[in-house]
N, C-alpha and C. Protein backbone atom coordinates (compact mmCIF):
# COMPACT_ATOMS: atom_id res chain seq x y z
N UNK A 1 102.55 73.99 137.26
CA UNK A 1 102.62 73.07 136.13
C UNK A 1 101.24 72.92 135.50
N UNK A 2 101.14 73.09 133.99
CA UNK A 2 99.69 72.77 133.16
C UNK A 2 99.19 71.18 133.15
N UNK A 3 98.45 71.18 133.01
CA UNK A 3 97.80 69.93 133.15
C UNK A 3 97.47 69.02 131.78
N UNK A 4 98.19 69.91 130.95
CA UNK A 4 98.23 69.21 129.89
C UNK A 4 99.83 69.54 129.15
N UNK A 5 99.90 68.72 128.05
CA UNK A 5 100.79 69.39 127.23
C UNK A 5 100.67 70.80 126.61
N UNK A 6 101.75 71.00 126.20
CA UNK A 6 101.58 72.39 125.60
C UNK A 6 101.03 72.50 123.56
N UNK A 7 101.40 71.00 123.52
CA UNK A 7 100.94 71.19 121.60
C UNK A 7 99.26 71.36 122.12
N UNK A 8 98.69 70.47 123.39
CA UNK A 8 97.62 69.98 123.47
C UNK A 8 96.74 71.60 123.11
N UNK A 9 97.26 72.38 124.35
CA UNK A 9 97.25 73.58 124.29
C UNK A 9 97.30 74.91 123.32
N UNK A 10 98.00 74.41 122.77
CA UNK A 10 98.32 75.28 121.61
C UNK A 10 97.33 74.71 120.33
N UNK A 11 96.58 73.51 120.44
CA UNK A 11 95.87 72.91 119.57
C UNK A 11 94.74 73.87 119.74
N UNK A 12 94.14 73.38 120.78
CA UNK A 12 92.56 74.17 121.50
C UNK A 12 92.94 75.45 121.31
N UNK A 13 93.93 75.81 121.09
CA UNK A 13 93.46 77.53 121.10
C UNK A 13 93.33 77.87 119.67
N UNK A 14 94.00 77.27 118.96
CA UNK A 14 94.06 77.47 117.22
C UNK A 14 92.56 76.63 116.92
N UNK A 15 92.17 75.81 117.37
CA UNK A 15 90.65 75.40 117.11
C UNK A 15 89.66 76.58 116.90
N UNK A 16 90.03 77.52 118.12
CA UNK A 16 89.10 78.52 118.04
C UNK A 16 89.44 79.73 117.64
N UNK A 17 90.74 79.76 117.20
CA UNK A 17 90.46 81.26 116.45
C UNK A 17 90.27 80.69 114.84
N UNK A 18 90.63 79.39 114.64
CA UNK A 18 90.85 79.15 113.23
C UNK A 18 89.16 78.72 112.79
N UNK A 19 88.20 78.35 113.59
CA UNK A 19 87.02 78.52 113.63
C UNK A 19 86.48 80.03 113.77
N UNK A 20 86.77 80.79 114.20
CA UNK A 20 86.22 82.43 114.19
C UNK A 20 86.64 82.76 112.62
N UNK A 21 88.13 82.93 112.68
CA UNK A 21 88.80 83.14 111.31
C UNK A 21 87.54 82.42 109.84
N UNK A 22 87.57 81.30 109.67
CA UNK A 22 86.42 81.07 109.21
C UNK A 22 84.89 81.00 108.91
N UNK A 23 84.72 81.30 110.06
CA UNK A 23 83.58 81.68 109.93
C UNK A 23 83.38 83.60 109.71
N UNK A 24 84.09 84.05 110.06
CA UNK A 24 84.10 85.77 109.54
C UNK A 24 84.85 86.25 108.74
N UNK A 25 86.18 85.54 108.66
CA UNK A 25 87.03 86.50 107.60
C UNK A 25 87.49 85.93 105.82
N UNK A 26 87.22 84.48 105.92
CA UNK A 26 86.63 83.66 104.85
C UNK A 26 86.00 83.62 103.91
N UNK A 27 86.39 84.72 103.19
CA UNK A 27 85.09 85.03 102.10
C UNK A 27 85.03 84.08 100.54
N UNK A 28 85.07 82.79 100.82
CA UNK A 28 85.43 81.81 99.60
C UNK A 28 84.21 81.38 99.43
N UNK A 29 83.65 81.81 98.41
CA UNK A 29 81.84 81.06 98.24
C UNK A 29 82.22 79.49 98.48
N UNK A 30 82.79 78.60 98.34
CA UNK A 30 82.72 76.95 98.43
C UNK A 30 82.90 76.85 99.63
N UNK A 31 83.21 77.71 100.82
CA UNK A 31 83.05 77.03 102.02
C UNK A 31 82.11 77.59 102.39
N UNK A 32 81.44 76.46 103.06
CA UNK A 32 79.96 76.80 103.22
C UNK A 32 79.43 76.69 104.75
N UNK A 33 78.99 75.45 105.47
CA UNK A 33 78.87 75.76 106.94
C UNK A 33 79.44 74.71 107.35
N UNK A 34 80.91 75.27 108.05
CA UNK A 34 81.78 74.34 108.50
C UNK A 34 82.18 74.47 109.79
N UNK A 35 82.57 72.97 110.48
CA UNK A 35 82.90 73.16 111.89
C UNK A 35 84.24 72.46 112.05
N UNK A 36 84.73 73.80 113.17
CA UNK A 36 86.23 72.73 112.99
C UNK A 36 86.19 71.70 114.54
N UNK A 37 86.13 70.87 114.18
CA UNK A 37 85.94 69.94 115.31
C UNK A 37 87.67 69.81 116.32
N UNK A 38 88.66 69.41 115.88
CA UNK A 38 89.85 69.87 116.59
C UNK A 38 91.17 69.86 115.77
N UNK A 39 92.21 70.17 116.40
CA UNK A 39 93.29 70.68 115.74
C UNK A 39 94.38 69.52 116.63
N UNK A 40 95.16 68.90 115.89
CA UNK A 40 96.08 68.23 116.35
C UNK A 40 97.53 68.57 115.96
N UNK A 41 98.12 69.14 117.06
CA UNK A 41 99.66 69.77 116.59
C UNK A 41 100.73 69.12 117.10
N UNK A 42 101.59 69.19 116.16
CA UNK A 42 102.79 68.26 116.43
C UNK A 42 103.67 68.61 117.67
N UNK A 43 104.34 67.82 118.75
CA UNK A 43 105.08 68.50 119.60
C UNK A 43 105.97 69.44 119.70
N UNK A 44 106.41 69.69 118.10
CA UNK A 44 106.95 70.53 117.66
C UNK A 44 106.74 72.23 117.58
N UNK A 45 104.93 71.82 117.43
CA UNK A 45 104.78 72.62 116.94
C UNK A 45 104.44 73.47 115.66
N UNK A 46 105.36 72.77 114.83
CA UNK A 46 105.74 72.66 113.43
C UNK A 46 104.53 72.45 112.58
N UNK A 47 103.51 71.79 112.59
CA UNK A 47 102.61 71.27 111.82
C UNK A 47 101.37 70.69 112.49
N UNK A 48 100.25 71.31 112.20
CA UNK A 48 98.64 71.23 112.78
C UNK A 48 97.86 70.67 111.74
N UNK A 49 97.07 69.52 112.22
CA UNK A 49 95.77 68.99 111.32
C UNK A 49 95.16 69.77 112.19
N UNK A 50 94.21 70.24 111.04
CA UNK A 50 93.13 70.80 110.96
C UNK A 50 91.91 70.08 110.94
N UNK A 51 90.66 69.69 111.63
CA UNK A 51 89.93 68.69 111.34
C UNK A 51 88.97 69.32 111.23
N UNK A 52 87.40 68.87 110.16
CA UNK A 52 86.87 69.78 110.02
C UNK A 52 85.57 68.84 109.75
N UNK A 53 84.33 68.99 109.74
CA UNK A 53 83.11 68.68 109.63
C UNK A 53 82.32 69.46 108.54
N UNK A 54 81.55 69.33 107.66
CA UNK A 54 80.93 69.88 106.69
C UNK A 54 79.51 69.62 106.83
N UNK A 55 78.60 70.47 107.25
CA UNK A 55 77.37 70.61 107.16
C UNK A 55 76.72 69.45 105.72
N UNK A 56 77.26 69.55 104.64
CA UNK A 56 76.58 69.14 103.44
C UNK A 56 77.76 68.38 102.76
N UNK A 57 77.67 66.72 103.30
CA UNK A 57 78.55 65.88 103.11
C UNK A 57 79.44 66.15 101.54
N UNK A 58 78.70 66.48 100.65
CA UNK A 58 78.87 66.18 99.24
C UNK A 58 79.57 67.33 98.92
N UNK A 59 79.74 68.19 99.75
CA UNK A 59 80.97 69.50 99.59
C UNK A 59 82.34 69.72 100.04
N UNK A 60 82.45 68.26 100.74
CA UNK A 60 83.51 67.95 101.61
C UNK A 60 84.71 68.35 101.19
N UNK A 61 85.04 68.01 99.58
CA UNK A 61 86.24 67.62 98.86
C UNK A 61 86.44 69.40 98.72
N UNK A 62 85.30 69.87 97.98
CA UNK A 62 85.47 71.34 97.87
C UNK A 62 86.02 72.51 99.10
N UNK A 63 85.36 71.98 100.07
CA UNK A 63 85.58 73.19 100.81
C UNK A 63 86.97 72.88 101.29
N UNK A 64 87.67 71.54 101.22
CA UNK A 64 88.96 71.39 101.90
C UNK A 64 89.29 71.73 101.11
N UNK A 65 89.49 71.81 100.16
CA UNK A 65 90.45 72.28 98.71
C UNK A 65 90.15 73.85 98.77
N UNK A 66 88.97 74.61 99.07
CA UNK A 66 89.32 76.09 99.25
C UNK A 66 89.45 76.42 100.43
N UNK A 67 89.48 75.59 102.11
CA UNK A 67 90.27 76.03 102.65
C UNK A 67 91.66 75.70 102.75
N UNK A 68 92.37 75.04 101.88
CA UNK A 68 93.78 74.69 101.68
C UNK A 68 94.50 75.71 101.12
N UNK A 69 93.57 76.08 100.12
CA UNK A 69 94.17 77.63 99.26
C UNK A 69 94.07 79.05 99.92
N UNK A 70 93.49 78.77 101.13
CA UNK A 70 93.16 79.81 101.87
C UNK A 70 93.84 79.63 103.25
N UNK A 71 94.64 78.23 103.14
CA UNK A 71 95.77 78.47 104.68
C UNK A 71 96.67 79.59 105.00
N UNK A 72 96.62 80.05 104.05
CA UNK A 72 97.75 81.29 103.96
C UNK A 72 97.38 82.38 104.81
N UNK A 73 96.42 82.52 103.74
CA UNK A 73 95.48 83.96 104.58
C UNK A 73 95.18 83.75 106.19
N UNK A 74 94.47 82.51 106.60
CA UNK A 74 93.94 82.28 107.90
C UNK A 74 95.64 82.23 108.99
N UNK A 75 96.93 81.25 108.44
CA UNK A 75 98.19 81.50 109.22
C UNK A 75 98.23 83.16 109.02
N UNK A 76 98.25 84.22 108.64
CA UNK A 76 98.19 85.00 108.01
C UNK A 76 97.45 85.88 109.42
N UNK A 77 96.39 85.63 109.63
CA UNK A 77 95.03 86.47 110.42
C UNK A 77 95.59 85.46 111.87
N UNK A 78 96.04 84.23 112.09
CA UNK A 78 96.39 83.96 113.30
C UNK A 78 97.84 84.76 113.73
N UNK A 79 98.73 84.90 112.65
CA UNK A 79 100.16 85.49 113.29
C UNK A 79 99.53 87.23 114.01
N UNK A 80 98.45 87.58 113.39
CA UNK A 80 98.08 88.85 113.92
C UNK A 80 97.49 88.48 115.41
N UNK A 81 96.40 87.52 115.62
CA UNK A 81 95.84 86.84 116.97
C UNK A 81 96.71 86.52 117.90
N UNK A 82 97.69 85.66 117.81
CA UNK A 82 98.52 84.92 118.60
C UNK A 82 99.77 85.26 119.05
N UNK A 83 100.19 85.11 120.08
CA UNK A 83 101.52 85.83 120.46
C UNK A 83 102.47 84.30 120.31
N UNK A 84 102.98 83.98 119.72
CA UNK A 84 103.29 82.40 119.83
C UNK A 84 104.70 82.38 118.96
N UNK A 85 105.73 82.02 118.86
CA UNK A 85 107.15 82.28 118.45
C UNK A 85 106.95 81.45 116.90
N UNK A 86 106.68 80.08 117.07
CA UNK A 86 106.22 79.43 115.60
C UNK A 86 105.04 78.90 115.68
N UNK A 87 104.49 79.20 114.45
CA UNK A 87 103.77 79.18 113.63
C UNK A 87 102.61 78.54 113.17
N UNK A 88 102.19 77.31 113.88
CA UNK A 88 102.16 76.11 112.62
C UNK A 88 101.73 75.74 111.38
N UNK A 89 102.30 75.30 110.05
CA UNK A 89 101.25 75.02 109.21
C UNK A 89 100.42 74.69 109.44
N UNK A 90 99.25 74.57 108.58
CA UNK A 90 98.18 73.97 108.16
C UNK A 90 97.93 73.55 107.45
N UNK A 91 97.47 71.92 107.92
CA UNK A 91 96.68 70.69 107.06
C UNK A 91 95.37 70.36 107.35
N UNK A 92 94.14 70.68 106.59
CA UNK A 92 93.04 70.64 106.35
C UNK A 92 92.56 68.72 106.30
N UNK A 93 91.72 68.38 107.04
CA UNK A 93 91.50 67.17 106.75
C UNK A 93 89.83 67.13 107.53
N UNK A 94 89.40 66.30 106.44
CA UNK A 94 87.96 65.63 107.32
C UNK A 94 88.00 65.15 108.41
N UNK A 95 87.34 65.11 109.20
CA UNK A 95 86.86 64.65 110.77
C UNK A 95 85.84 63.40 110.40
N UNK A 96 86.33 62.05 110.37
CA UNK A 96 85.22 60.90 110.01
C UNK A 96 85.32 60.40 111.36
N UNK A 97 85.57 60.85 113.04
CA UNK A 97 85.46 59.97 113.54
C UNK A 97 83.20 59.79 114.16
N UNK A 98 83.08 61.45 113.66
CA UNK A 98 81.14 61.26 113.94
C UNK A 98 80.89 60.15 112.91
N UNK A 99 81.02 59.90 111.54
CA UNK A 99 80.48 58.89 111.05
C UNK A 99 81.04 57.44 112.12
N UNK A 100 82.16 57.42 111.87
CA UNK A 100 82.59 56.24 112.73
C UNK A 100 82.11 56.00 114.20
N UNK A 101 81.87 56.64 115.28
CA UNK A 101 80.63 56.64 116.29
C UNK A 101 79.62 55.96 115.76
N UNK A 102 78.96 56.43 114.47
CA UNK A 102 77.49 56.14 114.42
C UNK A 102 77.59 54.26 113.90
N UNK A 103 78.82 54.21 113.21
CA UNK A 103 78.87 52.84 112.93
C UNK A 103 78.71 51.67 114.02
N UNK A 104 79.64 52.38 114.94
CA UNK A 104 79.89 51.90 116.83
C UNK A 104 78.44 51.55 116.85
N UNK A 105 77.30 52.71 116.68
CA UNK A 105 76.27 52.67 117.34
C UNK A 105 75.37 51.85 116.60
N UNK A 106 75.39 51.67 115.33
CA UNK A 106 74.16 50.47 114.70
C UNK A 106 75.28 49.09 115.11
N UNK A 107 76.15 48.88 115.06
CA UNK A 107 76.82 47.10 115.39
C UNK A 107 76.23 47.39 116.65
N UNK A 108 76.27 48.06 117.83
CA UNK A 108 75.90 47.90 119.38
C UNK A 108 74.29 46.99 118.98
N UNK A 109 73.28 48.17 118.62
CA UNK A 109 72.05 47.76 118.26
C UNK A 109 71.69 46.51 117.39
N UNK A 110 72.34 46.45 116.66
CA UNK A 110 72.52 45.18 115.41
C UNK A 110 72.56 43.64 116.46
N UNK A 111 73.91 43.84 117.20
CA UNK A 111 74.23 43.35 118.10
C UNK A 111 73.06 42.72 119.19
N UNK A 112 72.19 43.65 120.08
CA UNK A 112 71.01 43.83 121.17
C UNK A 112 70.26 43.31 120.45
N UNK A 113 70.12 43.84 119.07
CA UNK A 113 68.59 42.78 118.08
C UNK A 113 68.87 41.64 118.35
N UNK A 114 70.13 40.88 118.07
CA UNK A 114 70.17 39.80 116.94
C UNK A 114 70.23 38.83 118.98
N UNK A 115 70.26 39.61 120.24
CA UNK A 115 70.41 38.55 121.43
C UNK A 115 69.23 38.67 122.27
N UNK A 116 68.34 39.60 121.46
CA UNK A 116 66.73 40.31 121.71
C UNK A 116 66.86 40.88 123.11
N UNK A 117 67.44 41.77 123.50
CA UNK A 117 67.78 42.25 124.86
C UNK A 117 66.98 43.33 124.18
N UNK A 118 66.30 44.22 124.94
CA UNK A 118 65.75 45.69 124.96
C UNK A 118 66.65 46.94 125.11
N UNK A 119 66.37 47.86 124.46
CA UNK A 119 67.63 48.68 124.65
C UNK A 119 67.17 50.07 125.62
């Protein structure tokens, strides 16, 4: 028995070819240096967020919008990778939970100032 689920599974592995896939076979000048941080797939199967990090905040909107137009191609270069019966789409979305950490991390500090504890 796996120790995880199987979407869990099937997530992590599409993380990393759909990160190779992009970074080598991607030839869309607007995506620029991107990381795919993880892939969340439905139990189904059926349907994967895509989560993704952008080197250069202010390109965010762009590069999801040309890798959206470019899901095709990348499902496309995974049905060749993967031995897997279906499929899943792909939905492209930002990864805000690093900004949201860092928020965690100035209220912590904000917090330690304002009871003058040392950190």
């Amino acid at each position: 028995m796996h120790p995880y689920k199987r979407s869990k599974r099937v997530g992590d592995l599409l993380r990393e070819e759909i990160a190779d896939i992009i970074m080598r076979r991607v030839k869309d000048p607007r995506v620029g240096f991107v990381t795919v941080t993880s892939v969340k797939v439905t139990d189904d199967l059926r349907m994967a967020r895509v989560y993704i990090t952008v080197l250069h905040k202010e390109e965010t909107t762009e590069t999801l919008s040309a890798l959206a137009s470019a899901s095709g191609f990348i499902r496309a270069e995974l049905a060749k990778r993967l031995r897997i019966k279906i499929l899943p789409k792909l939905e492209f979305h930002e990864d805000e939970s690093i900004e949201y950490g860092e928020r965690i991390d100035q209220l912590i500090k904000k917090v330690k100032e304002e009871s003058g504890e040392d950190t």
